[in-house]
Protein backbone atom coordinates (compact mmCIF):
# COMPACT_ATOMS: atom_id res chain seq x y z
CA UNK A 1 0.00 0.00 0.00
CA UNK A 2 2.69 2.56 1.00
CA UNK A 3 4.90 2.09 -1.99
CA UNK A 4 1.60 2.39 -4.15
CA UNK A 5 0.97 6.02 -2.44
CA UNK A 6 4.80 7.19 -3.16
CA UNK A 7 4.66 6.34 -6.45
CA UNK A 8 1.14 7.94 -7.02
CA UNK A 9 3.53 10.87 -5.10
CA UNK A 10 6.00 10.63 -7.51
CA UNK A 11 3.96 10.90 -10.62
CA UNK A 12 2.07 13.97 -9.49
CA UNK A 13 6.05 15.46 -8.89
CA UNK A 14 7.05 15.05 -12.56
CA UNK A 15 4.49 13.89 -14.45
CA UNK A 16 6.79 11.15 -15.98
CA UNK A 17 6.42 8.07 -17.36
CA UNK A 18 10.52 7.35 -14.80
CA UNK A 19 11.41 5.19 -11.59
CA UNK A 20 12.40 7.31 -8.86
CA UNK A 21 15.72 8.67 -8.56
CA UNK A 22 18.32 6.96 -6.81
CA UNK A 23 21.89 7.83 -5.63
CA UNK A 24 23.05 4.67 -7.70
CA UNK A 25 21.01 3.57 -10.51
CA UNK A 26 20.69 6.20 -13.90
CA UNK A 27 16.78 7.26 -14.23
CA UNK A 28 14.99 5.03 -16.78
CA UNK A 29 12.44 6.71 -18.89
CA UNK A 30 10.28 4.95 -21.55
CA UNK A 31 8.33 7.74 -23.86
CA UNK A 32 5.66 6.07 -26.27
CA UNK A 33 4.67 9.54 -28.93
CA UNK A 34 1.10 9.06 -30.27
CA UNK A 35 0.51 8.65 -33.95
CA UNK A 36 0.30 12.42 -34.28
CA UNK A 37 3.58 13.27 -33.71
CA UNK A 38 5.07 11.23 -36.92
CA UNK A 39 7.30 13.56 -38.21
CA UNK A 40 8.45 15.44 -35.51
CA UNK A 41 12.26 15.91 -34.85
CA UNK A 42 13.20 14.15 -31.84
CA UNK A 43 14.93 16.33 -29.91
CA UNK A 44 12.01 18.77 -30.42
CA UNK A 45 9.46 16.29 -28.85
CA UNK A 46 11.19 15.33 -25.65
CA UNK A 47 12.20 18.78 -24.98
CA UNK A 48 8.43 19.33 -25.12
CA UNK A 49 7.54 16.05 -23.42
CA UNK A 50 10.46 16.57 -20.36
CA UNK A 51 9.69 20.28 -19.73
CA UNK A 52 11.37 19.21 -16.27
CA UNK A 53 14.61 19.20 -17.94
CA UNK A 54 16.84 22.14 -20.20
CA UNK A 55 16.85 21.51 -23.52
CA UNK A 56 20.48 21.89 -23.66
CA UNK A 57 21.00 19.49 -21.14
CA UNK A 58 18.38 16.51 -23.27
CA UNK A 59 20.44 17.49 -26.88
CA UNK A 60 23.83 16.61 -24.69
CA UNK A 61 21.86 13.14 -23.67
CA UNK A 62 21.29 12.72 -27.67
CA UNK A 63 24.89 13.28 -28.21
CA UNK A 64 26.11 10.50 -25.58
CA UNK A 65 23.80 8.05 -27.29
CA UNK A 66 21.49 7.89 -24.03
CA UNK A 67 18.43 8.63 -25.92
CA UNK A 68 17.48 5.56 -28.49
CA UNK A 69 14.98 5.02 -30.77
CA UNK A 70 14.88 0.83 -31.09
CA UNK A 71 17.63 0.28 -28.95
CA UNK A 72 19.53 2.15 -31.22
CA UNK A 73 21.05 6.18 -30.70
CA UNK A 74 19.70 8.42 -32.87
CA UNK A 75 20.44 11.81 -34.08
CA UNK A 76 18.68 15.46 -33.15
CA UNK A 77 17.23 15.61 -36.40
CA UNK A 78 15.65 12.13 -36.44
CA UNK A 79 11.88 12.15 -37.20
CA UNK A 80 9.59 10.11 -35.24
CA UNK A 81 7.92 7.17 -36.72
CA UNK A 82 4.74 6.12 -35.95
CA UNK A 83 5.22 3.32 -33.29
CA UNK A 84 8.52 4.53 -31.84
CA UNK A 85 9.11 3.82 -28.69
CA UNK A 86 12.31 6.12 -27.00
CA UNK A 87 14.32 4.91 -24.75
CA UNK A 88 16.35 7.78 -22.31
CA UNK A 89 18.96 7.31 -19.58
CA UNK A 90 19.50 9.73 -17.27
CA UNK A 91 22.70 9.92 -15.62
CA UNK A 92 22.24 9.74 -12.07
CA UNK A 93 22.98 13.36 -10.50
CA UNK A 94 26.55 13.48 -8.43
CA UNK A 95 25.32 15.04 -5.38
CA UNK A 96 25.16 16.46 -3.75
CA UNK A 97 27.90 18.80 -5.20
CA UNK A 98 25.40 19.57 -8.00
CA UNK A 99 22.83 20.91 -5.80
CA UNK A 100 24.10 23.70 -3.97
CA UNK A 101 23.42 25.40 -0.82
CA UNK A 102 21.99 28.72 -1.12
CA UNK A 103 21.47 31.35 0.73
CA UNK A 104 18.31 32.45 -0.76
CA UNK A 105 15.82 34.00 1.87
CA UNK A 106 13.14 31.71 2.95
CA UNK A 107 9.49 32.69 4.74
CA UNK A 108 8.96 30.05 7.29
CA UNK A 109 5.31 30.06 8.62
CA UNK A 110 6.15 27.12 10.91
CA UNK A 111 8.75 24.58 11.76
CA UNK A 112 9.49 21.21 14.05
CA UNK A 113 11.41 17.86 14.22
CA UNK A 114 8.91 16.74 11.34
CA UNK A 115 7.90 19.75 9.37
CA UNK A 116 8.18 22.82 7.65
CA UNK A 117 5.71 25.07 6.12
CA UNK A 118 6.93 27.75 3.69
CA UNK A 119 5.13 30.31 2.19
CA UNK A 120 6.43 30.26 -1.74
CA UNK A 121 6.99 33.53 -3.88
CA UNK A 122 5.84 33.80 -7.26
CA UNK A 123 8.79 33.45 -9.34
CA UNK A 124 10.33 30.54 -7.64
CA UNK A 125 10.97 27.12 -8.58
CA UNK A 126 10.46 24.65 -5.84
CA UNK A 127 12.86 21.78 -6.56
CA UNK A 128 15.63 21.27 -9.10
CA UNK A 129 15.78 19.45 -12.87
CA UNK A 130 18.65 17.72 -14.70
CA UNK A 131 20.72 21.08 -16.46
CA UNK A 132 18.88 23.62 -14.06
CA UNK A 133 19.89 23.11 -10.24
CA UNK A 134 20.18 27.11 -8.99
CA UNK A 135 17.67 29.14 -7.43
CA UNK A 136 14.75 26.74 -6.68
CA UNK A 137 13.33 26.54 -2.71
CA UNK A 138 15.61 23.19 -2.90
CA UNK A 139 18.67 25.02 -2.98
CA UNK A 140 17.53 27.50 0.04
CA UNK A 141 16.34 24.07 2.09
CA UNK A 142 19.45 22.96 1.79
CA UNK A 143 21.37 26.31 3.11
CA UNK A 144 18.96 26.27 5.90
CA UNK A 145 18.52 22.80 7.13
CA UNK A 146 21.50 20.66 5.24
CA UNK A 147 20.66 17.12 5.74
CA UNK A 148 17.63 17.41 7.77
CA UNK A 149 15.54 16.71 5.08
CA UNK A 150 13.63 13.32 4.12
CA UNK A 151 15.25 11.48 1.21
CA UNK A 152 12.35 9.57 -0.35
CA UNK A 153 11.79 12.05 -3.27
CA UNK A 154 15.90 11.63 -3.89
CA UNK A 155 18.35 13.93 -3.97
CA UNK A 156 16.91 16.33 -6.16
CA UNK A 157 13.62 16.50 -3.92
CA UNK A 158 14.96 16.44 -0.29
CA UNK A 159 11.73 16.78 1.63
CA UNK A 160 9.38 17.83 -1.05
CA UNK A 161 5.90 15.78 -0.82
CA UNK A 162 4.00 18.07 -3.13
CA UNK A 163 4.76 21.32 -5.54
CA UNK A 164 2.87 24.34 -6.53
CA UNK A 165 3.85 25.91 -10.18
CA UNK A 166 6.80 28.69 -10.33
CA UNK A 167 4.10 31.46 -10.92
CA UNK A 168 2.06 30.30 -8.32
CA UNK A 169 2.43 31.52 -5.08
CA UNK A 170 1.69 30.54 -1.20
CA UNK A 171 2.00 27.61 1.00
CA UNK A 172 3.51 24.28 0.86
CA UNK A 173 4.37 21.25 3.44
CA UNK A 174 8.30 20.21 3.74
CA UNK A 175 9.05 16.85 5.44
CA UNK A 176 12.03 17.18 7.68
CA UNK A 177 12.24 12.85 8.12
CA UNK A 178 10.66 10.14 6.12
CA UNK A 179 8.22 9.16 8.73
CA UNK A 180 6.79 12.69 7.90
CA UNK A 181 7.01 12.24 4.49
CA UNK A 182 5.25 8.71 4.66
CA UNK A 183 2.81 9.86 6.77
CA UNK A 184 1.96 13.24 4.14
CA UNK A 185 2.18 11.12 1.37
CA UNK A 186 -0.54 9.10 2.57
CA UNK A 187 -2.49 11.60 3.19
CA UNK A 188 -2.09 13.45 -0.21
CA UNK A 189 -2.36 9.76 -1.62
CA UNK A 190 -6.33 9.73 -0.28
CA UNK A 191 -7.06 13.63 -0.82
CA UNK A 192 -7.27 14.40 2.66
CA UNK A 193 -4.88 17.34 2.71
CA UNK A 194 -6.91 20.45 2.83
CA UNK A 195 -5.94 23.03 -0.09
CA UNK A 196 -7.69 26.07 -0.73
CA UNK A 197 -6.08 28.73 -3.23
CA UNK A 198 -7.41 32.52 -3.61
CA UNK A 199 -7.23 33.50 -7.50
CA UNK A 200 -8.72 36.16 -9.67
CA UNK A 201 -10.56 35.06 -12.95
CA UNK A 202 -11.99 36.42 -15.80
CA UNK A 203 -16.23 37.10 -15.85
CA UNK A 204 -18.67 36.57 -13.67
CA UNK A 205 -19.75 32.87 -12.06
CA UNK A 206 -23.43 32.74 -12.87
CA UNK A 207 -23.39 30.28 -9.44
CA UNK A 208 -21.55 31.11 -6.51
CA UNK A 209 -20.53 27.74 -5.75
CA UNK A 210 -19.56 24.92 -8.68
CA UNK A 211 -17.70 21.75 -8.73
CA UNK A 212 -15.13 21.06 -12.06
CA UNK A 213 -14.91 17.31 -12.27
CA UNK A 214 -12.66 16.47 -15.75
CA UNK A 215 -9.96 14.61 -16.18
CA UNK A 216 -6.33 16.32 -17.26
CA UNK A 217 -3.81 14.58 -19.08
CA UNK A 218 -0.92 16.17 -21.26
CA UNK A 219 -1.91 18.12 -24.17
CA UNK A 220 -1.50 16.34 -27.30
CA UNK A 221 -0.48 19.52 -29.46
CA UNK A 222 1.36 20.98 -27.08
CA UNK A 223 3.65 18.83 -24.36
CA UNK A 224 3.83 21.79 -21.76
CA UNK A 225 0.82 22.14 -21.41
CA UNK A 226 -2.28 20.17 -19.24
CA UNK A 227 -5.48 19.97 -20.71
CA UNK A 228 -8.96 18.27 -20.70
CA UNK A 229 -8.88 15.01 -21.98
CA UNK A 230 -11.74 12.31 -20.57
CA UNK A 231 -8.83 9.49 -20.72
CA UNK A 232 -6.66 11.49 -18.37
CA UNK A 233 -6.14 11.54 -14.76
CA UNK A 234 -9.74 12.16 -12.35
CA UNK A 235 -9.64 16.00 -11.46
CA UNK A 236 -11.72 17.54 -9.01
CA UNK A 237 -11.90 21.41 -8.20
CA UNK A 238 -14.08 23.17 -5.91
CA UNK A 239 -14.45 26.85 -6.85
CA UNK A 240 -16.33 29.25 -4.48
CA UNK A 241 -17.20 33.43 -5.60
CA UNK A 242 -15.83 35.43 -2.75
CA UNK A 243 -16.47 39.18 -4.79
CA UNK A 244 -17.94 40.31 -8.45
CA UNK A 245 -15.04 42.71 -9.21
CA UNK A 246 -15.51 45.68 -11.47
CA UNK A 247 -14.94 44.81 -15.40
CA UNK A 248 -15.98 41.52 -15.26
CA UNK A 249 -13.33 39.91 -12.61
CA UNK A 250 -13.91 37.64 -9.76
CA UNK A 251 -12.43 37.04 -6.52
CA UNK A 252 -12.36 33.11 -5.80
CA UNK A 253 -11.13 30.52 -3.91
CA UNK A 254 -10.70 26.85 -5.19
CA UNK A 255 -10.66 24.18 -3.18
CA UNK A 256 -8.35 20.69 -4.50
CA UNK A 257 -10.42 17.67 -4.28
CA UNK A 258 -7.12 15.95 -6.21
CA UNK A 259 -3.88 17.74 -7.01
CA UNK A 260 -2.81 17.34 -10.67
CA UNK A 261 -0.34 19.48 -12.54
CA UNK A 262 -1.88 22.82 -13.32
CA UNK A 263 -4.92 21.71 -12.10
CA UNK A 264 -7.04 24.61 -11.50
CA UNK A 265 -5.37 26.99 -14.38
CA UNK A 266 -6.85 24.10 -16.44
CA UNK A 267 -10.11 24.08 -15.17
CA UNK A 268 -11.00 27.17 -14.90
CA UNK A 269 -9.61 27.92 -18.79
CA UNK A 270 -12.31 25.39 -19.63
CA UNK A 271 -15.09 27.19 -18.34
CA UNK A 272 -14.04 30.66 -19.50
CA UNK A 273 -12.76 31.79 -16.46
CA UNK A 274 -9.16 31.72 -16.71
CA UNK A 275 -6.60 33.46 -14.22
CA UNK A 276 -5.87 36.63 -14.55
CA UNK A 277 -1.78 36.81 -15.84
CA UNK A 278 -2.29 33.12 -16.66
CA UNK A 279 -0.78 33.45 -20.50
CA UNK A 280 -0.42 30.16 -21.05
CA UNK A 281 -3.76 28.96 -20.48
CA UNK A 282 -5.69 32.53 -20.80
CA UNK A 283 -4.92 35.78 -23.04
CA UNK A 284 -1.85 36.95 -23.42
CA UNK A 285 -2.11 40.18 -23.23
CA UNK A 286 -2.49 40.70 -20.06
CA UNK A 287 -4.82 44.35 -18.51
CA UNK A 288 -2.27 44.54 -15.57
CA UNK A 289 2.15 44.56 -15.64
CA UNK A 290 1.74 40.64 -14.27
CA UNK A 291 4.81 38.71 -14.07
CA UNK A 292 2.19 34.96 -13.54
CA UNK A 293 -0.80 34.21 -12.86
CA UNK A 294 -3.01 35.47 -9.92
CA UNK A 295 -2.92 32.10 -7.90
CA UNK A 296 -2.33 31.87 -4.22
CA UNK A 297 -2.32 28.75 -2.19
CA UNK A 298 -3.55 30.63 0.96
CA UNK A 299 -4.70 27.78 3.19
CA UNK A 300 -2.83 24.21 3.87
CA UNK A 301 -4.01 21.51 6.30
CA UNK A 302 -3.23 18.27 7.39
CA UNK A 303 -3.20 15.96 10.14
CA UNK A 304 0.06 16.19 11.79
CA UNK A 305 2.41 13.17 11.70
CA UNK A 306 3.40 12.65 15.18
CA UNK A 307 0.60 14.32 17.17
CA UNK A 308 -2.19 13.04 15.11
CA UNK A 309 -3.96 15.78 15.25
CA UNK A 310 -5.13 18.61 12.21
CA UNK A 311 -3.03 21.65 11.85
CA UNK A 312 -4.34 24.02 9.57
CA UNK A 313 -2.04 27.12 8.01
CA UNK A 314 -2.91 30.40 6.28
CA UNK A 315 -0.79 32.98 4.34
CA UNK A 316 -2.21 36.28 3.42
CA UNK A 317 -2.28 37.37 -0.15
CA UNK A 318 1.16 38.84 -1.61
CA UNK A 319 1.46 42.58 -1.95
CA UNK A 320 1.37 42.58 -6.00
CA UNK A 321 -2.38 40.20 -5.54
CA UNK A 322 -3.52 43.12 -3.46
CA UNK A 323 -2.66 46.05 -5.94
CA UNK A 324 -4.61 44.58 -8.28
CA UNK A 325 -7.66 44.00 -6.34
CA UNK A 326 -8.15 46.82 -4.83
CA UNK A 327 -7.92 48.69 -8.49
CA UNK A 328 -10.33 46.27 -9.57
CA UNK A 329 -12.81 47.59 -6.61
CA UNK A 330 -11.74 50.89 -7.08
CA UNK A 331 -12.69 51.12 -10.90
């Protein structure tokens, strides 16, 4: 049972068809491209499929022959087939010299033997990809705490149980031991974590209250994205109207039900209300000098792992999410 939770974990991490990392063993990943991308150059396809890693960083993995199409290495330029199956092996990291310790400012809502909780900025990155390993809340963990950190995520993850997008801002859950981790993962595993994000969306809800049940997979056109698909992964979002904003805004909160990748930017795109500075899954132009999308996760709960009993966290909105609301109630 517990190693079927981790891996669900693991998949909602990275969103990769991999076996966890390992200090010894080279990451295995098996990529099977649907019929529709025949013709596609290679390198251009799993740079689009492994958004997780730099695309100089995959081409060098081409060039060592640890990408094969058939067992065999292929070149950049080779165009899928229909029925290719690729093959990729990913050098296990040498750490921890390649993540390194940095003294990047942190804002720690709460801290003991087991936990952490961090409020996130918008802009960050919270853990660190093959080619890219500066800058993300990894790389502060490990200025702050060194070692104390659980190891079942690997070395790239040390005490990450769950991940909020770069542009998204607010509160996550850091494991300081893997009896923490276990015991989050489980609960994550069964959607008992309580996770309720403030956003601002385009138009007006004709209902105050809705539930978005669909599915997300990958996007078939386009690999870095999510989208709708009915053969994807169950995906359940509970949105709530807090305010009816002037030109056609609103002031919500959504509540996670399940935790897939992008999973409310998604959902809300499909019913016309995407997040305002969302430009990947709303316009692009955006009425407001955004740098992402107007997403806070502003409340996090679970039960705690050695007390047993709920804890339940808040952050307030960040100061750039309040400049635009109260011009939006001002106009």
């Amino acid at each position: 049972m517990m190693e079927n939770i981790l891996k669900s974990e693991t998949e909602n991490l990275n969103e990769l068809k991999t076996a966890s990392d390992t200090k010894a063993a080279d990451t295995k990943i098996v990529l099977e491209p649907e019929p529709d991308f025949a013709g596609f150059r290679i390198d251009k396809y799993i740079a689009e499929e492994l958004s997780d890693y730099s695309r100089s960083y995959l081409s060098g993995l081409i060039s060592n022959g640890k990408i094969t199409v058939s067992d065999k290495p292929v070149k950049a330029s080779y165009k899928l087939r229909e029925g290719d199956i690729i093959h990729l092996s990913i050098p296990a990291p040498e750490m921890p010299e390649q993540i390194i310790p940095e003294n990047i400012p942190l804002d720690i809502v709460y801290e003991d033997s087991d936990i952490i909780i961090v409020n996130k900025p918008q802009g960050m990155v919270v853990h660190p990809a093959a080619g890219n390993y500066s800058g993300t809340l990894v790389n502060a963990l490990m200025y702050r705490y060194g070692e104390g950190l659980s190891t079942i995520n690997g070395i790239i993850r040390p005490g990450i149980v769950h991940r909020i997008d770069k542009n998204t801002s607010g509160l996550l859950v850091i494991c300081r031991n893997d009896k923490a981790h276990h015991a989050l993962a489980e609960q994550f595993a069964v959607h008992s974590i309580t996770r309720i994000y403030t956003a601002i969306s385009y138009n007006y809800f004709s209902d105050d209250e809705i539930t978005i049940n669909k599915a997300i997979a990958r996007d078939k056109k386009d690999r870095k994205k999510m989208a709708i698909d009915p053969s994807g992964r169950r995906a359940v979002t509970h949105v709530k109207v807090i305010e009816r904003l002037k030109n056609n805004f609103s002031l919500i909160n959504c509540r996670l039900e399940t935790g897939r990748t992008h999973q409310i930017r998604v959902h809300l795109s499909s019913i016309n209300h995407p997040i305002l500075g969302d430009d990947v899954y709303g316009p692009k132009k955006c009425p407001f000098n955004l740098s992402g999308q107007l997403l806070h996760a502003g409340t996090l709960g679970f039960i705690h792992p050695s007390t047993n009993e709920y804890i339940e966290f808040n952050s307030e909105l960040p100061e750039y999410f309040i400049n635009v609301l109260e011009k939006l109630r001002a106009e």
